[in-house]
Protein backbone atom coordinates (compact mmCIF):
# COMPACT_ATOMS: atom_id res chain seq x y z
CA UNK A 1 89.25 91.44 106.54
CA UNK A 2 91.69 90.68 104.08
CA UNK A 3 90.78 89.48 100.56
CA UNK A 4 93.81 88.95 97.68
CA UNK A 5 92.64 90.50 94.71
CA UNK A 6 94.99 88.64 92.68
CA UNK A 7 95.68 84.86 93.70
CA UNK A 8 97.34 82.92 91.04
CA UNK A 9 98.55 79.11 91.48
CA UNK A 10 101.44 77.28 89.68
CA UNK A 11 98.88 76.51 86.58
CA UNK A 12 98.46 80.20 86.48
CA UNK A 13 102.06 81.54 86.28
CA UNK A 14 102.71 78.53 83.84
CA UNK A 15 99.84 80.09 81.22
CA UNK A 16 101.49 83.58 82.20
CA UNK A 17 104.87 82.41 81.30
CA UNK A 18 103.95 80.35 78.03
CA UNK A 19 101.63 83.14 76.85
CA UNK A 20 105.07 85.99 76.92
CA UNK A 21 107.05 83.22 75.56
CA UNK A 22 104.32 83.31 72.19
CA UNK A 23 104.16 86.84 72.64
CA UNK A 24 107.82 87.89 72.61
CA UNK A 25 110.10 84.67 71.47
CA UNK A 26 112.77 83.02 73.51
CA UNK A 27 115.02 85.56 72.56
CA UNK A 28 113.74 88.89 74.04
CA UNK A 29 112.65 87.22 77.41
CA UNK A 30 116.41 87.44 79.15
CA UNK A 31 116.03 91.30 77.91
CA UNK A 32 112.95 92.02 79.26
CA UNK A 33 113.88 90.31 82.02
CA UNK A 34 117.05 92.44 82.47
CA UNK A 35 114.94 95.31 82.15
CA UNK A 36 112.65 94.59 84.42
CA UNK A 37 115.42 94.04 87.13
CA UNK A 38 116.98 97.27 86.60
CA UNK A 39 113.36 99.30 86.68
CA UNK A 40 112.82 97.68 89.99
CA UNK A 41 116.71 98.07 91.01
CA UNK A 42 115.95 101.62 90.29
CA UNK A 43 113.03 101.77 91.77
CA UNK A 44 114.64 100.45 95.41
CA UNK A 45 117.04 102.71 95.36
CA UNK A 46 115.16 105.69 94.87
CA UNK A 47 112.90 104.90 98.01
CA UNK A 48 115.88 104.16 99.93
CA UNK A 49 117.20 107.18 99.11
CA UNK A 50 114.29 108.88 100.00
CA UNK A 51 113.23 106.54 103.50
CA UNK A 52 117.42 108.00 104.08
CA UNK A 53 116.34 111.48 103.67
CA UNK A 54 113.03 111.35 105.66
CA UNK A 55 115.04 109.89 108.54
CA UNK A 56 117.81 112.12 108.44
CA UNK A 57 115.04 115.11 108.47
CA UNK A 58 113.56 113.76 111.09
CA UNK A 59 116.52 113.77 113.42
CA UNK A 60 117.48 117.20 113.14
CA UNK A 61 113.90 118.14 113.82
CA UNK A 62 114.12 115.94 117.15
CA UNK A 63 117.53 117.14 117.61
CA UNK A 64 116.11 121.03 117.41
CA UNK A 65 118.88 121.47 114.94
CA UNK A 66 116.41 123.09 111.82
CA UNK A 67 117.38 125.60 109.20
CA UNK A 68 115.55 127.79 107.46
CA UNK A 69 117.16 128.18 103.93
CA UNK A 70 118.84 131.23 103.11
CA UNK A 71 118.05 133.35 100.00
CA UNK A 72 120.24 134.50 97.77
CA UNK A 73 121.26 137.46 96.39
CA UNK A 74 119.53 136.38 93.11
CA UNK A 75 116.63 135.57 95.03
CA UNK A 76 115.71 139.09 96.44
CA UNK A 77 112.94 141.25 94.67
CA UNK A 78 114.09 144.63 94.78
């Protein structure tokens, strides 16, 4: 069963909104707002990024095609 923890209604976001706009003043809302659209800009690309790399790992394991990765000389314990 499914039950939203948060719900929130027009009135809601409106009390949200005027409550930041108190908060913070007209003028640092476009900046936060900015912000905020980079973090979550940021935030998309990184999971794409890694959903790409999951996938791409995932075909060379179907494909057989796995590597083990070499050591290097600076690696070795002698």
């Amino acid at each position: 069963m499914y039950i939203p923890l948060i719900s929130l209604g027009g009135y809601e976001f409106l009390l949200i909104f005027l409550a930041i706009l108190l908060l913070f003043g007209g003028r640092k809302i476009p900046e936060l707002a900015r912000g905020l659209g980079k973090g979550i800009r940021e935030f998309n690309n990184a999971r794409n990024a890694i959903e790409t790399e999951i996938k791409e790992g995932m075909k060379q394991v179907e494909s057989g095609s796995t590597t083990t990765p070499q050591k290097s000389s600076g690696d070795q314990n002698s």
